[in-house]
N, C-alpha and C. Protein backbone atom coordinates (compact mmCIF):
# COMPACT_ATOMS: atom_id res chain seq x y z
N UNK A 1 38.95 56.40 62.37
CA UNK A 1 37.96 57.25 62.99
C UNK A 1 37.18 56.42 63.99
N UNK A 2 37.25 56.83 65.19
CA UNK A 2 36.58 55.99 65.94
C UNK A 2 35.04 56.42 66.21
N UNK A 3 34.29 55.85 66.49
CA UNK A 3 32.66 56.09 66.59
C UNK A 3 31.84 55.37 67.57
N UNK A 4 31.13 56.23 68.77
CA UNK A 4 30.55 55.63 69.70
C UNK A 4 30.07 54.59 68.93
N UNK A 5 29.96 53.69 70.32
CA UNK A 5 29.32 52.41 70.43
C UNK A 5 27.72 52.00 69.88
N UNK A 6 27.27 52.99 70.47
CA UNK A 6 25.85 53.20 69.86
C UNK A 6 25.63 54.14 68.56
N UNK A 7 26.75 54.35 67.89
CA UNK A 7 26.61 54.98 65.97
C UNK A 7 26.29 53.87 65.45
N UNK A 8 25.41 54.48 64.27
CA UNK A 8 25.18 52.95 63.47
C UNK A 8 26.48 53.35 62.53
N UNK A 9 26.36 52.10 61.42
CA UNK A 9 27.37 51.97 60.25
C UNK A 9 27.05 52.68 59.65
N UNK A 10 28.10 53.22 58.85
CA UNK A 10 27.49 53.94 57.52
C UNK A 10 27.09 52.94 56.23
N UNK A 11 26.52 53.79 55.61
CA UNK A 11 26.33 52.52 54.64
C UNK A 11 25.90 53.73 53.09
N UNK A 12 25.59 52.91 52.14
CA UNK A 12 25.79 53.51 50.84
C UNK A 12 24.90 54.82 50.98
N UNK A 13 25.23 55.67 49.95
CA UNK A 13 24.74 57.10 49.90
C UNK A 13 23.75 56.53 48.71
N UNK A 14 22.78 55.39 48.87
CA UNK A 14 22.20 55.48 47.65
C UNK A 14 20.97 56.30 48.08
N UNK A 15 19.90 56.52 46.76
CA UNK A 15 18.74 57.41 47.10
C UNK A 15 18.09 57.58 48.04
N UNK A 16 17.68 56.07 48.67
CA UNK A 16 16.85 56.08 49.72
C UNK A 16 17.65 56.96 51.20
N UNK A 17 18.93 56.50 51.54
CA UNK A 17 19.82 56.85 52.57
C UNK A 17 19.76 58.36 52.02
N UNK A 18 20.64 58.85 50.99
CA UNK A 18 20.46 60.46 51.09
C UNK A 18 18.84 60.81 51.18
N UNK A 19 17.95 60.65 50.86
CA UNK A 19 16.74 60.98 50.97
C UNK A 19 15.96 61.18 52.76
N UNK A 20 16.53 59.96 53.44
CA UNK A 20 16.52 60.05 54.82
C UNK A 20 16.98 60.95 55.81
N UNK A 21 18.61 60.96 54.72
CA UNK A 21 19.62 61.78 55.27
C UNK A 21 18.93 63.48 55.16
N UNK A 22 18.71 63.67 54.07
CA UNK A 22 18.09 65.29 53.90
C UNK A 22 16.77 65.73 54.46
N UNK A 23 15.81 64.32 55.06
CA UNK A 23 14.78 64.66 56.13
C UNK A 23 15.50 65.40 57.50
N UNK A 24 16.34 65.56 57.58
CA UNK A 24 17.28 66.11 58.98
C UNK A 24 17.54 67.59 58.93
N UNK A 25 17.18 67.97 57.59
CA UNK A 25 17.61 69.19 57.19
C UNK A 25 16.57 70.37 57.05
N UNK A 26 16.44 71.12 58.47
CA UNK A 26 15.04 71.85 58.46
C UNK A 26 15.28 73.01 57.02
N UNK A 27 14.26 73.14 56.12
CA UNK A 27 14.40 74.05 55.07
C UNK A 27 13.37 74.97 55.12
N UNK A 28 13.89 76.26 54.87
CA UNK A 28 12.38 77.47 54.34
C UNK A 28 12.04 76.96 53.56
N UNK A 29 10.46 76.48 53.71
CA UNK A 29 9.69 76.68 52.20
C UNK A 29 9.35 77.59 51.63
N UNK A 30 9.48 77.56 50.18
CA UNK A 30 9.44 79.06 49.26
C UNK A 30 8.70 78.26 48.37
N UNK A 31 7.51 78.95 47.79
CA UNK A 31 7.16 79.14 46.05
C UNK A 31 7.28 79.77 45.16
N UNK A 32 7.94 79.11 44.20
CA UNK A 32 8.87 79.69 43.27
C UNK A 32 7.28 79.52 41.94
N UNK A 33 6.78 80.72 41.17
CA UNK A 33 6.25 80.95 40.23
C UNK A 33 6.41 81.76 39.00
N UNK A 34 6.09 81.46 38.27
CA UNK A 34 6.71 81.96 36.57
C UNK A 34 5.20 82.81 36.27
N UNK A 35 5.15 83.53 35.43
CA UNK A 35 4.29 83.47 34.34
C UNK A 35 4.31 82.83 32.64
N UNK A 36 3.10 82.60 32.52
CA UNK A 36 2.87 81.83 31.24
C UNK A 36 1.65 81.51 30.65
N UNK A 37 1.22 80.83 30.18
CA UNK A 37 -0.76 80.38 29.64
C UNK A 37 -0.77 79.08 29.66
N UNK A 38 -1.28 78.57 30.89
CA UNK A 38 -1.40 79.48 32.59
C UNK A 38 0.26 79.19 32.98
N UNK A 39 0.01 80.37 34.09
CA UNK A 39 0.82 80.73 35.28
C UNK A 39 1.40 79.41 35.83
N UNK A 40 1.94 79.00 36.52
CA UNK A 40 2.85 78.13 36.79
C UNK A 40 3.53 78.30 38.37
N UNK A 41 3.31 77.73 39.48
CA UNK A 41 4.41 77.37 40.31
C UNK A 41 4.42 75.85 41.77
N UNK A 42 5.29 75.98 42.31
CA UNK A 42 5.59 75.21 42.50
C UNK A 42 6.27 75.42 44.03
N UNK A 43 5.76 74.26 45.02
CA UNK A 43 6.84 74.48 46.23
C UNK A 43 8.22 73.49 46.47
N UNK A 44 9.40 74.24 47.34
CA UNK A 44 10.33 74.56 46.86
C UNK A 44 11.12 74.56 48.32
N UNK A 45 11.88 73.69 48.66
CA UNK A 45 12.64 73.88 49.76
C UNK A 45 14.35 73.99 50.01
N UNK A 46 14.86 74.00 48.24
CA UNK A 46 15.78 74.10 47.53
C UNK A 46 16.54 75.73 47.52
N UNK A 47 15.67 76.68 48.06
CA UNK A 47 15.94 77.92 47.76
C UNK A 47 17.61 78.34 48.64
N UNK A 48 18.17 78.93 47.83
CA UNK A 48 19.54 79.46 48.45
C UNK A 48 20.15 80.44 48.19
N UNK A 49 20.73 81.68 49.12
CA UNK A 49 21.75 82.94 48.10
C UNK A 49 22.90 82.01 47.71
N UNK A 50 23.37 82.15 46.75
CA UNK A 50 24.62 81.74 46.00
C UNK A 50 25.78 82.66 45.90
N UNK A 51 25.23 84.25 45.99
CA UNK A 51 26.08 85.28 46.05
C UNK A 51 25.61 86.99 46.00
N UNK A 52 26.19 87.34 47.03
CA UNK A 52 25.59 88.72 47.55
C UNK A 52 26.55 90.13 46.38
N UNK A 53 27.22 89.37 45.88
CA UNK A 53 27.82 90.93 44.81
C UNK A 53 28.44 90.07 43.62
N UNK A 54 27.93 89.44 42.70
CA UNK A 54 26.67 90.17 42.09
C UNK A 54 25.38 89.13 43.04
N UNK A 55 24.44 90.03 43.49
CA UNK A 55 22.91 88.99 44.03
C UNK A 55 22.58 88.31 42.96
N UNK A 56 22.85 86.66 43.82
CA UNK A 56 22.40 85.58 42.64
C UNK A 56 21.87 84.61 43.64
N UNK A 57 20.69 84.08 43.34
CA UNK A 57 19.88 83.30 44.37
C UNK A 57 19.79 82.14 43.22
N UNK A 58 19.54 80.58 44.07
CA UNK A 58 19.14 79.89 43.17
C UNK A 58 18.11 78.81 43.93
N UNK A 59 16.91 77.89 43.26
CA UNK A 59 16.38 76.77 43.58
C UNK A 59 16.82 75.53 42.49
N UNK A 60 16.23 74.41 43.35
CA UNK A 60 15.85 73.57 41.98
C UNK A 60 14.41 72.87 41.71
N UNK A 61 14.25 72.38 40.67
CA UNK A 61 13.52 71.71 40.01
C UNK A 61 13.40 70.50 39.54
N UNK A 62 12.86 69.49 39.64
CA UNK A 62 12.70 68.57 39.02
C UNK A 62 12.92 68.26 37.51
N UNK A 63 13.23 68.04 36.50
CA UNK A 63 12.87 67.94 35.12
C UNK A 63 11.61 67.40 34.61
N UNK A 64 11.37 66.57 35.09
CA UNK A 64 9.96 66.41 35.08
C UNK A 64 8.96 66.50 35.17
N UNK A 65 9.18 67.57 36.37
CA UNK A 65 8.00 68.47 36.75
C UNK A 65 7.28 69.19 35.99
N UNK A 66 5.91 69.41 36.11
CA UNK A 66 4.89 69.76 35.01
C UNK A 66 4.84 71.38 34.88
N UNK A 67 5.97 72.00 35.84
CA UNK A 67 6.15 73.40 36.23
C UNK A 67 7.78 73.61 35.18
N UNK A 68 7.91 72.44 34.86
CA UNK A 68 9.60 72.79 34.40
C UNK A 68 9.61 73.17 32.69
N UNK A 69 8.58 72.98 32.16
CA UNK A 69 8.40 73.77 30.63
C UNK A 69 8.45 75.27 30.69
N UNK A 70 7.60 75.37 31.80
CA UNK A 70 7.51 77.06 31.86
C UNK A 70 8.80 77.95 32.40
N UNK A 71 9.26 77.11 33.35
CA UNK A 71 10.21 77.91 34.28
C UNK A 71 11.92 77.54 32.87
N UNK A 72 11.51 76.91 32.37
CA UNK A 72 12.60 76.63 31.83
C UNK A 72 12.94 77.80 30.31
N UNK A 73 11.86 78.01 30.23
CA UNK A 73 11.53 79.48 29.02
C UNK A 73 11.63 80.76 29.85
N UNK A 74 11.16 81.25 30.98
CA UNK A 74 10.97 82.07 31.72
C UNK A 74 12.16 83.30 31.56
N UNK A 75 11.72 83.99 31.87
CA UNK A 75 12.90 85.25 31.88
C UNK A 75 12.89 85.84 33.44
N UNK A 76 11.60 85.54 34.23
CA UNK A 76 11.49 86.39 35.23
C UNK A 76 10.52 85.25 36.27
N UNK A 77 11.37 84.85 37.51
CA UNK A 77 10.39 84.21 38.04
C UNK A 77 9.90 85.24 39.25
N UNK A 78 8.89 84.70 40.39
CA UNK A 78 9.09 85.05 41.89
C UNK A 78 9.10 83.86 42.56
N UNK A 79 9.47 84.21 43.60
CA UNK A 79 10.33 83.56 44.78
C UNK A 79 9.50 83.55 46.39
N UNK A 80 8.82 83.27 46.72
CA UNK A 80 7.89 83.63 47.79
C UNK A 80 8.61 82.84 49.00
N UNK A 81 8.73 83.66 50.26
CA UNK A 81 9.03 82.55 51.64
C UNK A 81 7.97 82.98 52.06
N UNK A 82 7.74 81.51 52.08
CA UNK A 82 6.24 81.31 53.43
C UNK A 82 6.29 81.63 55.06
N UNK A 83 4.88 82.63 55.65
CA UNK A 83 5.35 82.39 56.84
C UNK A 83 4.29 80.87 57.31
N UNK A 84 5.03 81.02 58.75
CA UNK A 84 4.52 80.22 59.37
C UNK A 84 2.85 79.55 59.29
N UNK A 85 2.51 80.55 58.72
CA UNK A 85 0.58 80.17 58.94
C UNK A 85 0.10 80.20 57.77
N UNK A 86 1.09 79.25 56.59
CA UNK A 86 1.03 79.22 55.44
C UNK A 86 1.12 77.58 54.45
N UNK A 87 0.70 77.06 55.66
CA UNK A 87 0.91 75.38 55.19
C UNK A 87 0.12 74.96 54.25
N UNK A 88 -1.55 75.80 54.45
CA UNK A 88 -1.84 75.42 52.93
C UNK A 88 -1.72 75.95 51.61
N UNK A 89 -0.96 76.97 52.03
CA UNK A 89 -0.25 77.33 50.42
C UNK A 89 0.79 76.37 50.18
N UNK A 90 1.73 76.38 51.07
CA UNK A 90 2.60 74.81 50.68
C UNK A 90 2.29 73.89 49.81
N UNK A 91 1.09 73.15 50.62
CA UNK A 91 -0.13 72.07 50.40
C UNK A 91 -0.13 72.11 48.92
N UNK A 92 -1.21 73.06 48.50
CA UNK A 92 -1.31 73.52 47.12
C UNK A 92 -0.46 73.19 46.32
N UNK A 93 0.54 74.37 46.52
CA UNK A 93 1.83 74.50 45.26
C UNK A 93 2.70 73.10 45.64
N UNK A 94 1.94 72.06 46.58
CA UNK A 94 3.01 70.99 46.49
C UNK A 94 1.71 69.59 45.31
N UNK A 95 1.00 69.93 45.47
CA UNK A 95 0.04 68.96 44.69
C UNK A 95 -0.20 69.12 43.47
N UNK A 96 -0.14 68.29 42.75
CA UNK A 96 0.12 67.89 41.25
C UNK A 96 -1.68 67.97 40.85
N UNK A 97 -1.78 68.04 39.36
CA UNK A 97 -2.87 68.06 38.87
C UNK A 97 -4.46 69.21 39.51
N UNK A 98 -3.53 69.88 40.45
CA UNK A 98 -4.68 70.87 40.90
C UNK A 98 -4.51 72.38 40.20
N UNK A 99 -5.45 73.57 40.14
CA UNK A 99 -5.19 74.83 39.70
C UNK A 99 -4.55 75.38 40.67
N UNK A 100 -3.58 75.21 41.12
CA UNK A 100 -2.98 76.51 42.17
C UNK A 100 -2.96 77.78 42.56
N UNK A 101 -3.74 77.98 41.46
CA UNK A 101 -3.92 79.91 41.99
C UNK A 101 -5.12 79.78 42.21
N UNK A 102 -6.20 78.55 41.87
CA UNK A 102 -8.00 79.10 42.49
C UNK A 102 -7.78 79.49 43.72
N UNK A 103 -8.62 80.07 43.91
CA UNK A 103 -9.06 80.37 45.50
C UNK A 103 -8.91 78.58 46.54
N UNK A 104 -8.53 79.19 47.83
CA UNK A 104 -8.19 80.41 48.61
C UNK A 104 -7.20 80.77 48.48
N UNK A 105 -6.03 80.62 46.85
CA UNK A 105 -4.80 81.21 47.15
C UNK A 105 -5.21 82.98 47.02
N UNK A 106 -4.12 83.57 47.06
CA UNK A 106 -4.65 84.98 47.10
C UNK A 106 -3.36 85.20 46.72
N UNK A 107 -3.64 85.87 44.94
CA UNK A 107 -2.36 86.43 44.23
C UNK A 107 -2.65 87.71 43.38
N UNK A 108 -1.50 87.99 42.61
CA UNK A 108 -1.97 89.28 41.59
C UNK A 108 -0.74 89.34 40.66
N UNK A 109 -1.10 89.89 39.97
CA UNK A 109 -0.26 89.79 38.66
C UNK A 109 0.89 90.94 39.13
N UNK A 110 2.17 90.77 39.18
CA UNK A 110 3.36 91.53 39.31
C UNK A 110 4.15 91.74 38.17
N UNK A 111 5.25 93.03 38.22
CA UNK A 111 6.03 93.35 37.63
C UNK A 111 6.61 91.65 36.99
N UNK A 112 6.62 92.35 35.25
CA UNK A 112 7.10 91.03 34.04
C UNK A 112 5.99 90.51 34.36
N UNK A 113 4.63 90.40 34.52
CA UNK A 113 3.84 89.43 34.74
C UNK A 113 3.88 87.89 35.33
N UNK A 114 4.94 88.64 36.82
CA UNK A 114 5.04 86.76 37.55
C UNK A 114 3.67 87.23 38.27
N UNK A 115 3.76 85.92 38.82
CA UNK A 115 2.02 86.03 39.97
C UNK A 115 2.94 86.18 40.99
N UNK A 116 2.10 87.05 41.86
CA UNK A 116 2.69 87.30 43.24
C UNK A 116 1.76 86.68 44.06
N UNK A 117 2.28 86.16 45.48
CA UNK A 117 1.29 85.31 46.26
C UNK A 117 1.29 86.83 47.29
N UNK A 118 0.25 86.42 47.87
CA UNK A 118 -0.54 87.85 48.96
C UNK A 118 0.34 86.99 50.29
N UNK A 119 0.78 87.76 51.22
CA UNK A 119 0.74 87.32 52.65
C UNK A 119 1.78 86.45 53.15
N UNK A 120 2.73 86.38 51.90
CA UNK A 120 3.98 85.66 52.40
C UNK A 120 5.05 86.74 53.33
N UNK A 121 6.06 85.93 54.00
CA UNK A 121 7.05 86.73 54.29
C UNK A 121 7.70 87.65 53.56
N UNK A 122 7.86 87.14 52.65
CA UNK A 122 8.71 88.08 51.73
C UNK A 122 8.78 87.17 49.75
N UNK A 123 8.71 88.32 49.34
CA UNK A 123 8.82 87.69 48.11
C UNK A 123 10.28 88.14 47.44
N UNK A 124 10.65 87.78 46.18
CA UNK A 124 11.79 88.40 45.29
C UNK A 124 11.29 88.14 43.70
N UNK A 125 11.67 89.52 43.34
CA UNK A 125 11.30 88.89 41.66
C UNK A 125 12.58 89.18 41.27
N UNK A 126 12.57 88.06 40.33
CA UNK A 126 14.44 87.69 39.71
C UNK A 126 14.42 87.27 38.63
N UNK A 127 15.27 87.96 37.99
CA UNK A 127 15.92 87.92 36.42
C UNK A 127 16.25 86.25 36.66
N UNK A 128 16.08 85.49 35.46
CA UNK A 128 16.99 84.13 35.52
C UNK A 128 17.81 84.56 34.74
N UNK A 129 19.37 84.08 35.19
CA UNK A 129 20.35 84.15 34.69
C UNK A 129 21.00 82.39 33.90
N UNK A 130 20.81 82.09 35.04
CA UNK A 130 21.36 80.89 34.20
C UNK A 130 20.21 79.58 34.72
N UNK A 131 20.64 78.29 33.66
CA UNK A 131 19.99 77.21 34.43
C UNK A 131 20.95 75.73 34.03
N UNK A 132 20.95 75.19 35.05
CA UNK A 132 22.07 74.02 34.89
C UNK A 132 21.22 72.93 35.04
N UNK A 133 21.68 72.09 34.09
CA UNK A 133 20.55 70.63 34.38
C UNK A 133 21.71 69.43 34.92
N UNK A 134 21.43 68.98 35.68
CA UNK A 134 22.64 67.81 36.70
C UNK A 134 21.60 66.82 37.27
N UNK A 135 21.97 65.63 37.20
CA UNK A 135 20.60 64.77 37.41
C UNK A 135 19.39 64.97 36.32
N UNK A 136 18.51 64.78 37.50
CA UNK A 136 17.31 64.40 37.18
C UNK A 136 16.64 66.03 37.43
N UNK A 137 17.49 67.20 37.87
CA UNK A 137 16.94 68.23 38.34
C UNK A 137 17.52 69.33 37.65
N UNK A 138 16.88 70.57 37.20
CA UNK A 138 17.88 71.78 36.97
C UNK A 138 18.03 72.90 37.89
N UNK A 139 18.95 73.12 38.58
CA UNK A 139 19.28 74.31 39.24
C UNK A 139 19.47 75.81 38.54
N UNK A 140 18.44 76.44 38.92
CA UNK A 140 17.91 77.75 38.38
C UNK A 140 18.56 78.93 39.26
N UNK A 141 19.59 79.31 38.36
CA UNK A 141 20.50 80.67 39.12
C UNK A 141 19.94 81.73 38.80
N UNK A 142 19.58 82.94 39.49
CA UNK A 142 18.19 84.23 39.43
C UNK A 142 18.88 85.11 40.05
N UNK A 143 18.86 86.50 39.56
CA UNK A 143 19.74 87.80 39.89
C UNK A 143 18.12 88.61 40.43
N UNK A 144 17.91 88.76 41.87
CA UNK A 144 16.55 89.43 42.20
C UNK A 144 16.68 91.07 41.72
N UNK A 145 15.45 91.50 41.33
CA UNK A 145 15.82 93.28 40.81
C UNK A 145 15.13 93.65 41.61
N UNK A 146 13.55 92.93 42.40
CA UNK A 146 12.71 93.46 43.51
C UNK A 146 12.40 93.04 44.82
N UNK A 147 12.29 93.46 45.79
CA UNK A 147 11.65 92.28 46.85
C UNK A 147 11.01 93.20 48.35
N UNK A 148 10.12 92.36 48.71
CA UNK A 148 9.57 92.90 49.87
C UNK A 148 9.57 91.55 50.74
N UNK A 149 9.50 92.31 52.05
CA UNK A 149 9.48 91.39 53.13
C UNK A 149 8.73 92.22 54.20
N UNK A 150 8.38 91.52 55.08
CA UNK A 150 7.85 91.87 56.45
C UNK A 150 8.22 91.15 57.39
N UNK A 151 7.76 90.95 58.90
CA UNK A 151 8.25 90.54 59.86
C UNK A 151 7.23 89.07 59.80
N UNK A 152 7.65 88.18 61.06
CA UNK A 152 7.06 86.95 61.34
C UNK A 152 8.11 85.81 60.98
N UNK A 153 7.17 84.63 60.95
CA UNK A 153 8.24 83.54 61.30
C UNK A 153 8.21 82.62 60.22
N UNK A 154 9.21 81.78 59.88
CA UNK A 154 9.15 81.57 58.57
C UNK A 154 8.65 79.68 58.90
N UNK A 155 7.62 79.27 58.00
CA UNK A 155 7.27 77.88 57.17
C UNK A 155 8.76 77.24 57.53
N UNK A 156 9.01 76.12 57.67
CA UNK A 156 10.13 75.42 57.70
C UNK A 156 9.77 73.89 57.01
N UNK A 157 10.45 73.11 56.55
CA UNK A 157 10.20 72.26 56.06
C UNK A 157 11.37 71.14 56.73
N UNK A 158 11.01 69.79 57.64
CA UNK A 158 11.44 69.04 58.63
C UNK A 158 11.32 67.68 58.84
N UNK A 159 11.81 66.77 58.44
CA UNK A 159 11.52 65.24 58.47
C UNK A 159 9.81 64.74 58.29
N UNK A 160 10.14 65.81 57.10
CA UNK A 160 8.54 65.29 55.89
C UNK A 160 7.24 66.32 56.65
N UNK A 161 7.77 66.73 57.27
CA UNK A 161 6.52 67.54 57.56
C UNK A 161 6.68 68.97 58.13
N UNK A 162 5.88 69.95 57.94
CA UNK A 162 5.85 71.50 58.42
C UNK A 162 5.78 71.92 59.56
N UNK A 163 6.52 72.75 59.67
CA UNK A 163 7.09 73.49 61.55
C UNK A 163 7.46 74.29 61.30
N UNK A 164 7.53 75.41 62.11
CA UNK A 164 7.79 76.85 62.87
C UNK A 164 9.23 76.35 63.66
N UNK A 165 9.34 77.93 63.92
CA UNK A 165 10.74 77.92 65.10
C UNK A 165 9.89 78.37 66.18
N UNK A 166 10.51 77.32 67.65
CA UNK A 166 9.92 77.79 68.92
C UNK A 166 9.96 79.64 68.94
N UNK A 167 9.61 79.96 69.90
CA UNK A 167 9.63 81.41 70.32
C UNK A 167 11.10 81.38 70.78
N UNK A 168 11.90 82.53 70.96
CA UNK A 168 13.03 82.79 71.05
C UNK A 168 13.69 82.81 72.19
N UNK A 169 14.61 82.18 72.61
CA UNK A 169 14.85 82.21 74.26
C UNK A 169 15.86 82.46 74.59
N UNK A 170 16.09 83.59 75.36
CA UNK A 170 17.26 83.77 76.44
C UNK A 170 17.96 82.96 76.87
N UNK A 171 19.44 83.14 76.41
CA UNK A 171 20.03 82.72 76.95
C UNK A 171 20.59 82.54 78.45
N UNK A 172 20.70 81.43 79.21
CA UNK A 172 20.76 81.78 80.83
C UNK A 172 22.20 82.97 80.89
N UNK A 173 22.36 83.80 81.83
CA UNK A 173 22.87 84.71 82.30
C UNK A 173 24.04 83.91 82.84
N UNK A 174 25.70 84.07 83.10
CA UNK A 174 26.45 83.63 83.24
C UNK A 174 27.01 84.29 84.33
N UNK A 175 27.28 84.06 85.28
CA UNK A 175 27.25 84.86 87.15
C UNK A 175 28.61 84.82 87.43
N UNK A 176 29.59 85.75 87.79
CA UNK A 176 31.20 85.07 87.95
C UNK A 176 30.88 85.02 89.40
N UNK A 177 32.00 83.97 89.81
CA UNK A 177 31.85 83.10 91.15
C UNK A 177 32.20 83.87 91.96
């Protein structure tokens, strides 16, 4: 395989390199929340459809995580995509040792009693179906039964830090000679 001059080497896929490597990878951020005593969630850039017949969406989790007792009993989580003008909900559901639902989050108790966040793009509430533990993380497979969405632009998550998609642009017009 040949490789410009100016490629670097490859070199081991250990943590640090994949960890670098997956800063490259713009992701929707979503918060994924359970109910429980207390409520429980967590942000989440892991979110993916896995399959449209039967609808099966999945994230993951840490094992360690102080959110992973609850979600790991759970029968029913939600699934929130953030829009764009939603970084400090991110913020929040990304910081350890804080209450996440005090104010200024803005939630309410939903169908199965998950918390619903106010003002996201779109939410999903989903049956968990399965959960696989691999690593250090478990991947949580979820069959959605509800969901709303609205318009706007979605939270993205981007070489460690939060961004939007530019505004949308036309493509130039192609003129035959």
């Amino acid at each position: 395989m040949n490789q410009p001059a100016d490629s670097p080497e490859p070199v081991d896929a250990d943590v640090a390199a994949l960890r670098t490597l997956l800063r490259h990878q713009a992701s929707t951020v979503t918060v994924v929340t359970a109910p429980g005593a207390p409520a429980v969630g967590f942000t989440a850039t892991s979110f993916t459809s896995v399959s449209l017949e039967p609808p099966i969406v999945s994230f993951c989790l840490n094992l360690r995580s102080s959110s992973w007792p609850t979600v790991s009993r759970s029968r029913y989580v939600g699934v929130h995509l953030l829009g764009r003008h939603q970084q400090e909900v991110a913020r929040t559901f990304a910081t350890s040792g804080v209450d996440r639902f005090a104010a200024p989050t803005r939630w309410r108790v939903g169908p199965e009693g998950v918390p619903l966040i106010e003002g996201t793009l779109a939410w999903l509430l989903c049956r968990v179906v399965d959960r696989v533990a691999v690593g250090d993380h478990a991947i949580v497979l979820a069959e959605p039964e509800l969901l709303r969405h609205g318009a706007g632009s979605p939270l993205l998550y981007h070489r460690g830090r939060y961004a939007g998609l530019a505004e949308h642009v036309e493509p130039p017009t192609c003129r035959a000679a």
